[in-house]
Protein backbone atom coordinates (compact mmCIF):
# COMPACT_ATOMS: atom_id res chain seq x y z
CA UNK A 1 -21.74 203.91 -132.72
CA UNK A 2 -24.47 204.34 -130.38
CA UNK A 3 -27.79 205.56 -131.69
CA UNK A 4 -29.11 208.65 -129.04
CA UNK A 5 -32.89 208.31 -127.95
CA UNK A 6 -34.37 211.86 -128.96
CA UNK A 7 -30.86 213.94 -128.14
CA UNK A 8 -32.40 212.95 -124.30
CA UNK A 9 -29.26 215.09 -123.26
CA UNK A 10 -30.42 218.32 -124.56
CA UNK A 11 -33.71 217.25 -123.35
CA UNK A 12 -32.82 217.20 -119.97
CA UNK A 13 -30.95 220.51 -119.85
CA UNK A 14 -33.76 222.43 -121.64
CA UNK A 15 -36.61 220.54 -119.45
CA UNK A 16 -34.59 222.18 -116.42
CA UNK A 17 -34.72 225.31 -118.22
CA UNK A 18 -38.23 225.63 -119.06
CA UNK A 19 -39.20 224.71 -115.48
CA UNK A 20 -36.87 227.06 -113.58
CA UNK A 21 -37.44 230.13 -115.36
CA UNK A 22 -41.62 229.80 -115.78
CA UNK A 23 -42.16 231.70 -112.64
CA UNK A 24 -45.40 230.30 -111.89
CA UNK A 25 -46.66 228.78 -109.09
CA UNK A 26 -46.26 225.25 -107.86
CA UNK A 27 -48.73 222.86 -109.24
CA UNK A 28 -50.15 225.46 -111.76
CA UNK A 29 -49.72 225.02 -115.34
CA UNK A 30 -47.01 226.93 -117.21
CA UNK A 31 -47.28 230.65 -118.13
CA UNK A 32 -46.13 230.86 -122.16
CA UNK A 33 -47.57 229.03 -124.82
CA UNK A 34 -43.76 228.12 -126.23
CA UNK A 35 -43.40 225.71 -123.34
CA UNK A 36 -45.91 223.47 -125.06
CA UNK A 37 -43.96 223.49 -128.46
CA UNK A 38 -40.74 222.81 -126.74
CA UNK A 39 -42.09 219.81 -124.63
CA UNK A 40 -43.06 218.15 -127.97
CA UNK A 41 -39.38 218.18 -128.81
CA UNK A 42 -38.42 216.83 -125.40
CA UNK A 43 -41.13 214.17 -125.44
CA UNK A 44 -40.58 212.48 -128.21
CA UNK A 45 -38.90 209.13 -129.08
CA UNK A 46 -37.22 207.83 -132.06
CA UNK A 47 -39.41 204.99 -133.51
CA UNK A 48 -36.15 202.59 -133.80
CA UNK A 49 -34.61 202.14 -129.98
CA UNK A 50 -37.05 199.46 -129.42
CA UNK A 51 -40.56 197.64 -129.03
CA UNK A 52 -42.20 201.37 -127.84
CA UNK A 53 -41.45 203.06 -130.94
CA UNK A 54 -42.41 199.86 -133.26
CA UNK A 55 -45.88 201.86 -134.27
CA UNK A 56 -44.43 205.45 -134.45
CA UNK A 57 -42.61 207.36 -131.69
CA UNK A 58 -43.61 207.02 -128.02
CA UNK A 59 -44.45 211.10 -127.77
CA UNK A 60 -46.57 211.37 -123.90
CA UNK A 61 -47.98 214.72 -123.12
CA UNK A 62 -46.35 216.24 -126.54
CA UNK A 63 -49.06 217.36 -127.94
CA UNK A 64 -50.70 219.12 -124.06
CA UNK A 65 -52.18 222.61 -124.51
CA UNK A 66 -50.40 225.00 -122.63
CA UNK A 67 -52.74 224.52 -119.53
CA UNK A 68 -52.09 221.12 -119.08
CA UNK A 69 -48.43 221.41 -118.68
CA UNK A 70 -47.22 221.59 -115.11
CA UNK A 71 -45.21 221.71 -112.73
CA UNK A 72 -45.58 219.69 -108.86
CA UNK A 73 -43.74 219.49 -105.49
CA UNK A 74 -46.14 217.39 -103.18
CA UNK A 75 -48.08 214.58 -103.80
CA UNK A 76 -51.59 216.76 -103.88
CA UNK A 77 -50.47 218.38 -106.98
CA UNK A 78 -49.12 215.39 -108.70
CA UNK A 79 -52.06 213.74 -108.26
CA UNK A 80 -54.27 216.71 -109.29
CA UNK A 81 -51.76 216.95 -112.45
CA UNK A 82 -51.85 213.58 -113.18
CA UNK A 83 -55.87 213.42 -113.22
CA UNK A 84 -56.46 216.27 -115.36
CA UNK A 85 -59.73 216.94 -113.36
CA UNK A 86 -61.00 213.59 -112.36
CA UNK A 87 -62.71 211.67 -115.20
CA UNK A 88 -61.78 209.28 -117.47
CA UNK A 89 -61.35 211.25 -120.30
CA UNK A 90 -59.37 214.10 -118.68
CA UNK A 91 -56.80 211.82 -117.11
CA UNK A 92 -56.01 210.81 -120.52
CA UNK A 93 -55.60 214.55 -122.05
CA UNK A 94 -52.27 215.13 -123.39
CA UNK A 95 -50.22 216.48 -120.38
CA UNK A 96 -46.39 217.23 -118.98
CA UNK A 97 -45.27 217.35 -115.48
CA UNK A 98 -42.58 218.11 -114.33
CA UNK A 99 -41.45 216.91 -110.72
CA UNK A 100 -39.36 219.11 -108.84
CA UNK A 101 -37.19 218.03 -105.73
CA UNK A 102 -38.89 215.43 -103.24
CA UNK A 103 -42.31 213.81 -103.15
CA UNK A 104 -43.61 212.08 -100.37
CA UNK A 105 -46.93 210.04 -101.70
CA UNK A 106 -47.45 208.35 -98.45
CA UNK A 107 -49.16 211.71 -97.09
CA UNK A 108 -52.39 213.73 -95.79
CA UNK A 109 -53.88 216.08 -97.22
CA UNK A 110 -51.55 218.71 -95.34
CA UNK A 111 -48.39 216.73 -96.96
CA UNK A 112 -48.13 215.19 -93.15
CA UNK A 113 -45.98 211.80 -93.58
CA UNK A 114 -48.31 208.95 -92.81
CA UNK A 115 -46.86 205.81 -91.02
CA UNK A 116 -48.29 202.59 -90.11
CA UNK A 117 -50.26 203.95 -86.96
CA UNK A 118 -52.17 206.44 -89.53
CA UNK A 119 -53.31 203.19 -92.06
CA UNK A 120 -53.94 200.18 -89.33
CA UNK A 121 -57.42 199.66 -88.61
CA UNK A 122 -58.62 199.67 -84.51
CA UNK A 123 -58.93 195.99 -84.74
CA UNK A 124 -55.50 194.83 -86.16
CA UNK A 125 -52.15 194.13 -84.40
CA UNK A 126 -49.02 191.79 -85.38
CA UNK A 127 -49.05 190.38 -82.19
CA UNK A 128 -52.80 188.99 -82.43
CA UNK A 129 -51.83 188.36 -86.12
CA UNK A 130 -49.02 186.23 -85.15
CA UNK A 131 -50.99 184.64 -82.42
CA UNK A 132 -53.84 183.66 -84.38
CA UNK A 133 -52.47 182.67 -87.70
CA UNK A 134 -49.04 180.47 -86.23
CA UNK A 135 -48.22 178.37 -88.45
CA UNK A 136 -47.86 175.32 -86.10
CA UNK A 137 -51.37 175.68 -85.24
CA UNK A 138 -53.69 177.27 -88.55
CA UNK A 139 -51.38 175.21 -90.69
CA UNK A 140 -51.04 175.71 -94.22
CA UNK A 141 -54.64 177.20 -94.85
CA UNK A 142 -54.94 180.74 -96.31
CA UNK A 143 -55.19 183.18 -93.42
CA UNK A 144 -59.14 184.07 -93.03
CA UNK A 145 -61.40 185.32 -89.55
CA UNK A 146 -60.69 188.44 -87.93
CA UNK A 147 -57.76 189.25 -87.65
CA UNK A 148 -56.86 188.80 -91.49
CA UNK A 149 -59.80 190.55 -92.09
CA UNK A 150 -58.48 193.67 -90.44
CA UNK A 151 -55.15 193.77 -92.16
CA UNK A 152 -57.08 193.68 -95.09
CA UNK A 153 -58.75 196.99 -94.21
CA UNK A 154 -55.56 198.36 -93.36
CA UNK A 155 -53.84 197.39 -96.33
CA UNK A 156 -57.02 198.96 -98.17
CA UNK A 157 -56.18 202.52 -96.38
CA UNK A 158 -53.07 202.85 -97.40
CA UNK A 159 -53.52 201.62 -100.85
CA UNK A 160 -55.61 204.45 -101.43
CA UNK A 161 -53.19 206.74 -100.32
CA UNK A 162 -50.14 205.84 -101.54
CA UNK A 163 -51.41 203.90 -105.36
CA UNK A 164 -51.33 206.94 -107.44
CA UNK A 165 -52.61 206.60 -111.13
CA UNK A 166 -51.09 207.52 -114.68
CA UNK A 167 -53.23 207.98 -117.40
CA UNK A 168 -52.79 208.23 -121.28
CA UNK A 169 -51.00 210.48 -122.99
CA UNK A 170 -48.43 211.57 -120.27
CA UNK A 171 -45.14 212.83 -119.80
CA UNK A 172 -43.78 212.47 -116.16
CA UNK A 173 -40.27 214.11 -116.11
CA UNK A 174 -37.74 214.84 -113.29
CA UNK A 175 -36.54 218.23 -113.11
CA UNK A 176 -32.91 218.66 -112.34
CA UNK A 177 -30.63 215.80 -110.57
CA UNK A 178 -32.56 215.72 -107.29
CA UNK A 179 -36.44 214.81 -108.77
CA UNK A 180 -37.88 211.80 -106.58
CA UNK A 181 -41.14 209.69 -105.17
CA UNK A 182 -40.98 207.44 -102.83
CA UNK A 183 -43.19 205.37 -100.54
CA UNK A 184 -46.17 205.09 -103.28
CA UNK A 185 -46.77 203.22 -106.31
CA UNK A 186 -46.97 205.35 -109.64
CA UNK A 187 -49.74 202.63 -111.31
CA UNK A 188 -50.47 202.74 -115.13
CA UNK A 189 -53.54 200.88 -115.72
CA UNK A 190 -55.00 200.71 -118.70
CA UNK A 191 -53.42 203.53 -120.44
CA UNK A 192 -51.28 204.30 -123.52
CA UNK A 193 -48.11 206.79 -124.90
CA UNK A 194 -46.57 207.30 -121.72
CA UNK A 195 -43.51 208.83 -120.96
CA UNK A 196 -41.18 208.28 -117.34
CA UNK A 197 -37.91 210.21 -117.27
CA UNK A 198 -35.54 211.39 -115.05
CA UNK A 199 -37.15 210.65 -111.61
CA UNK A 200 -35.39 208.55 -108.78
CA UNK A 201 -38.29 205.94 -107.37
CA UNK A 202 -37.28 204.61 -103.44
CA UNK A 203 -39.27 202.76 -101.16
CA UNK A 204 -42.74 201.67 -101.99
CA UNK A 205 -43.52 200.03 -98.74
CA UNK A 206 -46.40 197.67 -97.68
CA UNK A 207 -47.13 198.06 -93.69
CA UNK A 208 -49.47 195.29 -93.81
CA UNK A 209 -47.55 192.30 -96.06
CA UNK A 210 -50.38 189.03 -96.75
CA UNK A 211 -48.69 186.16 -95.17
CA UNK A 212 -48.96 183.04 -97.73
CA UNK A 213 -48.70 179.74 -96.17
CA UNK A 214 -48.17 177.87 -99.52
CA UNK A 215 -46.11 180.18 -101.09
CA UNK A 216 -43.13 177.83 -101.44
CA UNK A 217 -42.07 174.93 -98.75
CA UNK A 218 -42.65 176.95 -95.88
CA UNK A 219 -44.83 180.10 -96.43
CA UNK A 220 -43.39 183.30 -97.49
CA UNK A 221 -44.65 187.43 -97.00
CA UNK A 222 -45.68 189.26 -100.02
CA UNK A 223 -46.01 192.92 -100.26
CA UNK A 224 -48.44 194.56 -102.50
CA UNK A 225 -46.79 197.85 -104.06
CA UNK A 226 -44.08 198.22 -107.06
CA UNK A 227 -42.34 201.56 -107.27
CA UNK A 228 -43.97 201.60 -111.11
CA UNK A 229 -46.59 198.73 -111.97
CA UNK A 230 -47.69 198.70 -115.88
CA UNK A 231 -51.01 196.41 -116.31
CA UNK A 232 -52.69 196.94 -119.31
CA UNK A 233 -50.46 199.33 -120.37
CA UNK A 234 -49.22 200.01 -124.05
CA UNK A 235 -46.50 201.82 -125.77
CA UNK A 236 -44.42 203.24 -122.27
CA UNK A 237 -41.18 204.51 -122.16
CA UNK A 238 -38.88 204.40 -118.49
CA UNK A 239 -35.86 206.65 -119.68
CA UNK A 240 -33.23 207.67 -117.04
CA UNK A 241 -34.81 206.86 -114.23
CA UNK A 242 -33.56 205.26 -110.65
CA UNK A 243 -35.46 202.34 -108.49
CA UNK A 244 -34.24 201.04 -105.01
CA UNK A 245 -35.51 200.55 -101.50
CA UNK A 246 -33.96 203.69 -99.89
CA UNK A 247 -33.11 203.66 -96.23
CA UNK A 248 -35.41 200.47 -95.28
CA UNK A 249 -34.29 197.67 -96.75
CA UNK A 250 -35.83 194.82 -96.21
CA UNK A 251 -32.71 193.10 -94.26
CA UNK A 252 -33.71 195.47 -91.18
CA UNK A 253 -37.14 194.00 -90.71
CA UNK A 254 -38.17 191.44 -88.45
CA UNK A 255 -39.07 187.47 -89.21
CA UNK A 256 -42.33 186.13 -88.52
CA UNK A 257 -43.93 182.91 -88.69
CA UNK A 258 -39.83 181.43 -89.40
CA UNK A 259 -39.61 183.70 -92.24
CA UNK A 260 -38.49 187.06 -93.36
CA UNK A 261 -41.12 189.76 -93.65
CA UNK A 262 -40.68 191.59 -97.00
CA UNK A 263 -41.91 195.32 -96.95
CA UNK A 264 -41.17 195.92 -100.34
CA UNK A 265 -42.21 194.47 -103.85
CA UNK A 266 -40.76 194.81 -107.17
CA UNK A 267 -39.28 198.18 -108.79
CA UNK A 268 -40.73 197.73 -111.90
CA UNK A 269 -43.31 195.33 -112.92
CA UNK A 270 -44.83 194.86 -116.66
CA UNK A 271 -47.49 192.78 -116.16
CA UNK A 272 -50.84 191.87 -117.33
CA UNK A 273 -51.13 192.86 -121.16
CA UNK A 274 -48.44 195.46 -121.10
CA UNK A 275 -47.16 195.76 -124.74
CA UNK A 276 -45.02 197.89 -126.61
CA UNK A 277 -42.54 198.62 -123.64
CA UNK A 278 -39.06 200.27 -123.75
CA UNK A 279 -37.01 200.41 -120.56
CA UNK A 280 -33.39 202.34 -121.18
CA UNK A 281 -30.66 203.76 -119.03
CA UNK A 282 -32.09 203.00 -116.05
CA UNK A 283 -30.32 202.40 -112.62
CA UNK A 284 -32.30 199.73 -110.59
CA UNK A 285 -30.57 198.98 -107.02
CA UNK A 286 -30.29 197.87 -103.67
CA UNK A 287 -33.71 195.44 -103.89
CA UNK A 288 -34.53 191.75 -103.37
CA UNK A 289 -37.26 191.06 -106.37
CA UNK A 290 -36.35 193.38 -109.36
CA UNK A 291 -38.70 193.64 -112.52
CA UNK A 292 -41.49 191.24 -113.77
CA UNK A 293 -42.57 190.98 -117.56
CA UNK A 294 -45.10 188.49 -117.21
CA UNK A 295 -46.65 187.98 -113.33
CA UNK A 296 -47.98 184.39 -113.81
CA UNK A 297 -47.29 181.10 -116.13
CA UNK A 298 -51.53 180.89 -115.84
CA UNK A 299 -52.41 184.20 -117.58
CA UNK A 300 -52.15 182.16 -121.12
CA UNK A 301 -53.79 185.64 -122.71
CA UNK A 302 -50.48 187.36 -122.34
CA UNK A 303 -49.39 185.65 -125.77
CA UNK A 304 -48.34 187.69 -127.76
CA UNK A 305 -48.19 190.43 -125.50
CA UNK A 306 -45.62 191.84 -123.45
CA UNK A 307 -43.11 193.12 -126.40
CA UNK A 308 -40.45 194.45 -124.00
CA UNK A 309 -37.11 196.48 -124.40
CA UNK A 310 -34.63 196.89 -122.52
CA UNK A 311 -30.56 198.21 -122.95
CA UNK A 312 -27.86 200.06 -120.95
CA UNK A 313 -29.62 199.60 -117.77
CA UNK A 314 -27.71 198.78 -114.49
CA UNK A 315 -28.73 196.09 -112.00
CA UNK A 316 -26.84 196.65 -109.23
CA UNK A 317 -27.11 194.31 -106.10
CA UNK A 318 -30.72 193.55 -107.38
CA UNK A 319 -30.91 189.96 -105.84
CA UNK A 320 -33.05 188.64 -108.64
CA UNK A 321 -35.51 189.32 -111.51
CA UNK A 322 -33.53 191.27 -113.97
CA UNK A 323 -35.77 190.52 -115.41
CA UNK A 324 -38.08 187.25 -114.57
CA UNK A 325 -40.20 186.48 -117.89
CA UNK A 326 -43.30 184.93 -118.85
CA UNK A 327 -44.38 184.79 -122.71
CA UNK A 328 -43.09 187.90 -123.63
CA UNK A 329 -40.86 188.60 -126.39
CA UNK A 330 -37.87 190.36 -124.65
CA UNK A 331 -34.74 191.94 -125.97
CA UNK A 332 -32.05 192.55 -123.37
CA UNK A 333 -29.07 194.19 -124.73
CA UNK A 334 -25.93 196.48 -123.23
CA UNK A 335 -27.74 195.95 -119.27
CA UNK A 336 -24.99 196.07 -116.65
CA UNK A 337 -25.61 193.49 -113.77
CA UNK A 338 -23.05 193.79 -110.67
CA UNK A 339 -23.14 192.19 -107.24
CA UNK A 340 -21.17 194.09 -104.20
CA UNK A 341 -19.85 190.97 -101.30
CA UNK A 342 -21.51 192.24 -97.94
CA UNK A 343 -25.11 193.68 -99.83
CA UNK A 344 -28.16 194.24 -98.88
CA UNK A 345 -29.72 191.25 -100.48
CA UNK A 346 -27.46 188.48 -101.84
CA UNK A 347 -26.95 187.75 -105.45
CA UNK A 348 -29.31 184.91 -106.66
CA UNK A 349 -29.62 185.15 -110.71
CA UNK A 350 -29.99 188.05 -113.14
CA UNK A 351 -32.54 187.25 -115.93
CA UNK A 352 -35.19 184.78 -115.22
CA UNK A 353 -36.00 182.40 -118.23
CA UNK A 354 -39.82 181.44 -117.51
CA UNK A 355 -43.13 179.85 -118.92
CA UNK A 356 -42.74 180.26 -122.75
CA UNK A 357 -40.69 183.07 -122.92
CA UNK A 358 -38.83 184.16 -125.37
CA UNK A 359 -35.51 186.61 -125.12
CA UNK A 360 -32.89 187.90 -127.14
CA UNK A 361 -29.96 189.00 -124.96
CA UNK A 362 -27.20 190.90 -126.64
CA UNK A 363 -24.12 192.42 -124.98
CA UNK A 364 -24.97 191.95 -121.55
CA UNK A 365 -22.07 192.53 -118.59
CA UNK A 366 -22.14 190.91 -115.63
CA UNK A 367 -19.34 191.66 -112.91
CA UNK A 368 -20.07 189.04 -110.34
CA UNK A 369 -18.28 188.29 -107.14
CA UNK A 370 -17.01 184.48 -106.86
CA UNK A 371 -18.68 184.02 -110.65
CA UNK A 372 -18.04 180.33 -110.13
CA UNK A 373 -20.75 179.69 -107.98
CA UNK A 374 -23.86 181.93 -109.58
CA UNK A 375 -25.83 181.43 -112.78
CA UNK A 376 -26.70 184.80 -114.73
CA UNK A 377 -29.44 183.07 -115.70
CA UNK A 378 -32.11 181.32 -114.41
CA UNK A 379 -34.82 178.67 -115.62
CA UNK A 380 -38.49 178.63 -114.85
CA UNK A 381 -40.09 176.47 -117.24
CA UNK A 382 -38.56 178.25 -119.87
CA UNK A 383 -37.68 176.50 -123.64
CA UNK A 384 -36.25 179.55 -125.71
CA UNK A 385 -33.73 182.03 -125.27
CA UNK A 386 -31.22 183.45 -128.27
CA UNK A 387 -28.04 185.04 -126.17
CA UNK A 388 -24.97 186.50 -127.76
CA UNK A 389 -22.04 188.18 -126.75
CA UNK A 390 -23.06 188.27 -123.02
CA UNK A 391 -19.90 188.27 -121.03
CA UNK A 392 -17.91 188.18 -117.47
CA UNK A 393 -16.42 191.77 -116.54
CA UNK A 394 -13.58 189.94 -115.49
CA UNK A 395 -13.25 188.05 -119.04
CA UNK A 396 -14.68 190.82 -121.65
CA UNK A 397 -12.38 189.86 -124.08
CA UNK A 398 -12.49 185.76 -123.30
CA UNK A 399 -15.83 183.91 -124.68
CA UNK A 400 -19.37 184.27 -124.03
CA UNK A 401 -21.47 183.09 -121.46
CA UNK A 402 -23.28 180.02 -122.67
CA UNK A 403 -26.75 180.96 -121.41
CA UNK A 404 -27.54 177.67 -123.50
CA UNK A 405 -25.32 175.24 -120.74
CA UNK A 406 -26.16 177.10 -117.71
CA UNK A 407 -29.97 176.85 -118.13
CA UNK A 408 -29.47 172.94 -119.32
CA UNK A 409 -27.36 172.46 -116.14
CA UNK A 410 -30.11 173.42 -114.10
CA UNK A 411 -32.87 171.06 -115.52
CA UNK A 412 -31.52 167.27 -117.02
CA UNK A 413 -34.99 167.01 -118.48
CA UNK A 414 -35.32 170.88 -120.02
CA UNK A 415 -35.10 171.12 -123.36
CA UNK A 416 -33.47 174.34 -124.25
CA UNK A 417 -33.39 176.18 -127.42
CA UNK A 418 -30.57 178.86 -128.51
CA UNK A 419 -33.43 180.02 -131.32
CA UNK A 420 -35.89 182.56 -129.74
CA UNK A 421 -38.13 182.03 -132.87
CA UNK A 422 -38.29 185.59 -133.35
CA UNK A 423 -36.33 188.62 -134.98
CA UNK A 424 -35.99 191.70 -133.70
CA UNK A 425 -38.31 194.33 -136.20
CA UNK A 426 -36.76 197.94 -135.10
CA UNK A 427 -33.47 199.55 -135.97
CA UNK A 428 -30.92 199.82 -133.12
CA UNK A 429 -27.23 199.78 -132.56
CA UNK A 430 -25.23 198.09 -129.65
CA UNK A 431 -22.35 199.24 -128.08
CA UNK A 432 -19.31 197.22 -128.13
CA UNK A 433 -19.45 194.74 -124.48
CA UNK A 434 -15.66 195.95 -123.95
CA UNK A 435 -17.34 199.58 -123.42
CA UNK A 436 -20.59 198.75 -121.45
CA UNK A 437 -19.83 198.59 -117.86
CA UNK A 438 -17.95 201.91 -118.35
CA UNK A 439 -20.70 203.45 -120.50
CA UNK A 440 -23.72 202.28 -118.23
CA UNK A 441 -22.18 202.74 -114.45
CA UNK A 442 -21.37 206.39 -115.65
CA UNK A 443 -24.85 207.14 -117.64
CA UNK A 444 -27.93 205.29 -116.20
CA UNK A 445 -30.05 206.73 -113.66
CA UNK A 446 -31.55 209.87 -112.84
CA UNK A 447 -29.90 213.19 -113.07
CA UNK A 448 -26.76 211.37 -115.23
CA UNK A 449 -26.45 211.37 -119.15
CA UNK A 450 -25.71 208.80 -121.61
């Protein structure tokens, strides 16, 4: 017996509904006043499914006045939706939008697709880049002078295109099967009661990628932008939602300085005093570094912080960071992690055990090719995890995964606990691990039902 999240079925269909037949136009908000009764029924989140609803359900825009629900189809009215006017206090007014078909945030203001050309600054080019910051002459020093100085300003242009925020209070809901943004980063800063659903998120691309000489043994390229980021951000709720690179992954880029250039950064990071975080029936794909709870073993403020759910989610030919975690407390239960031989990025682990973190996982699948050789799970500086009835697809019905063994293998001097040193304080009911994969595969993502 599965418990449903807020009939989210229903809530789909009758979101569609409500949008379709409003007859306004685009970007306006909706004509009759029973729109905002019905979107507090569809916003709404049943305090038990996890660490969102541990202080009362997650509810977003459910309580927005009929003038502050809408309805958007370019990036200029999502982000004049989204900010509620422009101050502080209107971005976080109780509000619903609804996204319908494709939204391009990496735009002008005529909804012209901007490219790298359109961001770089006069004085910046790879080639000078590569010319003035090779490795086998600047060494391992942090790129400075003027070349990095220009990417800088370049990266700065199109991070204030394509970084769009999310303020308190919000519900941000794909209409439909065929709701998506892509090349931006949806960032919620600092906000509260927020509500994703239904919305596929594809290829948040960095043009201009900070080249880190000491980023491991020989330098590696970071890129700035997440699909979603949360920093700061308290009692959120992902629902039905789908993350990947799109048509650019990263394996068609170029190398530079002896190493792959990486255009793209996480899907989903929770980062930064996040709290209070549900994540459910979600499809995350096709993508090298997946989701961070936690974004560094330094940030020692993050105790007690980052409270983070996640079930029936599907990792699919994510490479890694299914999560990785730092500190948080992090329950993991009926997720769905596959590899596919011949991907775009390679299977390296699933859920990343880091600096005093501590996870439950429950129930977890994972159908991995040549199992023998991979490790679900990963240490980094880790002590604690509590894992239970995690198994291979191939084996559902044989014995669990030792989580236990596998992170012990990888460290003779780690000292791993099977206690997490926590219980989990909401209500919630697991499927049965012989009726994941089949569950999850057919239900996560956007425009599919549970």
């Amino acid at each position: 017996m599965r418990i449903d999240v807020c009939g989210a079925t229903a809530c789909l269909l009758i979101a569609t509904l409500i949008v379709a037949g409003c007859g306004t136009a685009p970007g306006r908000p909706t004509a009759p006043a029973a729109t905002s009764t019905s979107a507090s029924r569809l916003t709404s989140m049943s305090p038990d499914q996890g660490w969102a609803g541990l202080d009362g359900p997650v509810t977003g825009g459910a309580e927005a006045r009929a003038e502050h629900i809408y309805r958007v189809r370019n990036r200029a009215e999502l982000v004049a939706a989204l900010s509620g006017g422009g101050s502080r206090h209107s971005r976080d007014t109780p509000k619903v939008v609804y996204v319908e078909g494709s939204i391009d945030l990496s735009v002008d203001a005529q909804n012209r697709p901007l490219t790298e050309v359109d961001y770089r600054d006069a004085e910046f080019s790879w080639d000078a880049y590569a010319k003035a910051y090779d490795p086998s002459i600047w060494g391992k020093t942090a790129p400075s002078g003027t070349q990095e100085a220009a990417r800088r300003r370049s990266a700065e242009r199109q991070a204030a295109v394509v970084v769009i925020p999310v303020g308190s209070n919000t519900s941000l809901i794909g209409v439909g099967r065929d709701a998506l943004i892509k090349h931006g980063n949806l960032m919620v800063r600092d906000a509260h009661n927020v509500i994703i659903r239904n919305i596929t998120f594809e290829d948040a691309y960095d043009y201009f990628p900070a080249w880190d000489p000491k980023d491991n043994a020989n330098g590696e390229w970071n890129a700035e932008y997440d699909n979603v980021t949360l920093v700061n951000a308290r009692r959120v709720w992902i629902d039905r939602c789908t993350f990947s690179d799109g048509a650019r992954p990263d394996r068609i880029n170029r190398s530079l300085f002896g190493r792959p250039m990486q255009f793209h950064d996480g899907l989903l990071d929770i980062i930064r005093g996040s709290d209070l975080v549900t994540v459910s029936y979600n499809h995350f794909k096709n993508h090298d570094k997946g989701l961070l709870i936690g974004n560094s073993d330094s940030r020692a403020d993050d105790e007690g912080k980052l409270r983070v759910t996640m079930h029936h989610n599907w990792f699919e030919d994510v490479k890694e960071r299914s999560p990785r975690v730092r500190y948080g407390r992090v329950h993991l239960y009926n997720n769905l992690y596959s590899a596919s031989p011949g991907a775009d990025y390679p299977y390296g682990y699933s859920i990343g055990v880091g600096f005093k973190s501590r996870i439950i996982a429950e129930d977890n699948v994972f159908a991995l090719p040549q199992r023998a050789n991979l490790t679900p799970f990963k240490l980094w500086r880790g002590e604690r995890i509590g894992a239970s009835g995690n198994r291979w697809a191939d084996a559902i019905t044989g014995p669990d995964v030792d989580a236990v063994a596998l992170l012990r293998r990888q460290s003779a001097s780690a000292s791993i606990s099977a206690e997490p040193g926590w219980v989990v304080p909401y209500g919630y009911a697991r499927d049965a691990v012989v009726d994941v994969a089949a569950k999850v595969s057919a239900g996560a993502g956007a425009g599919r039902q549970p």
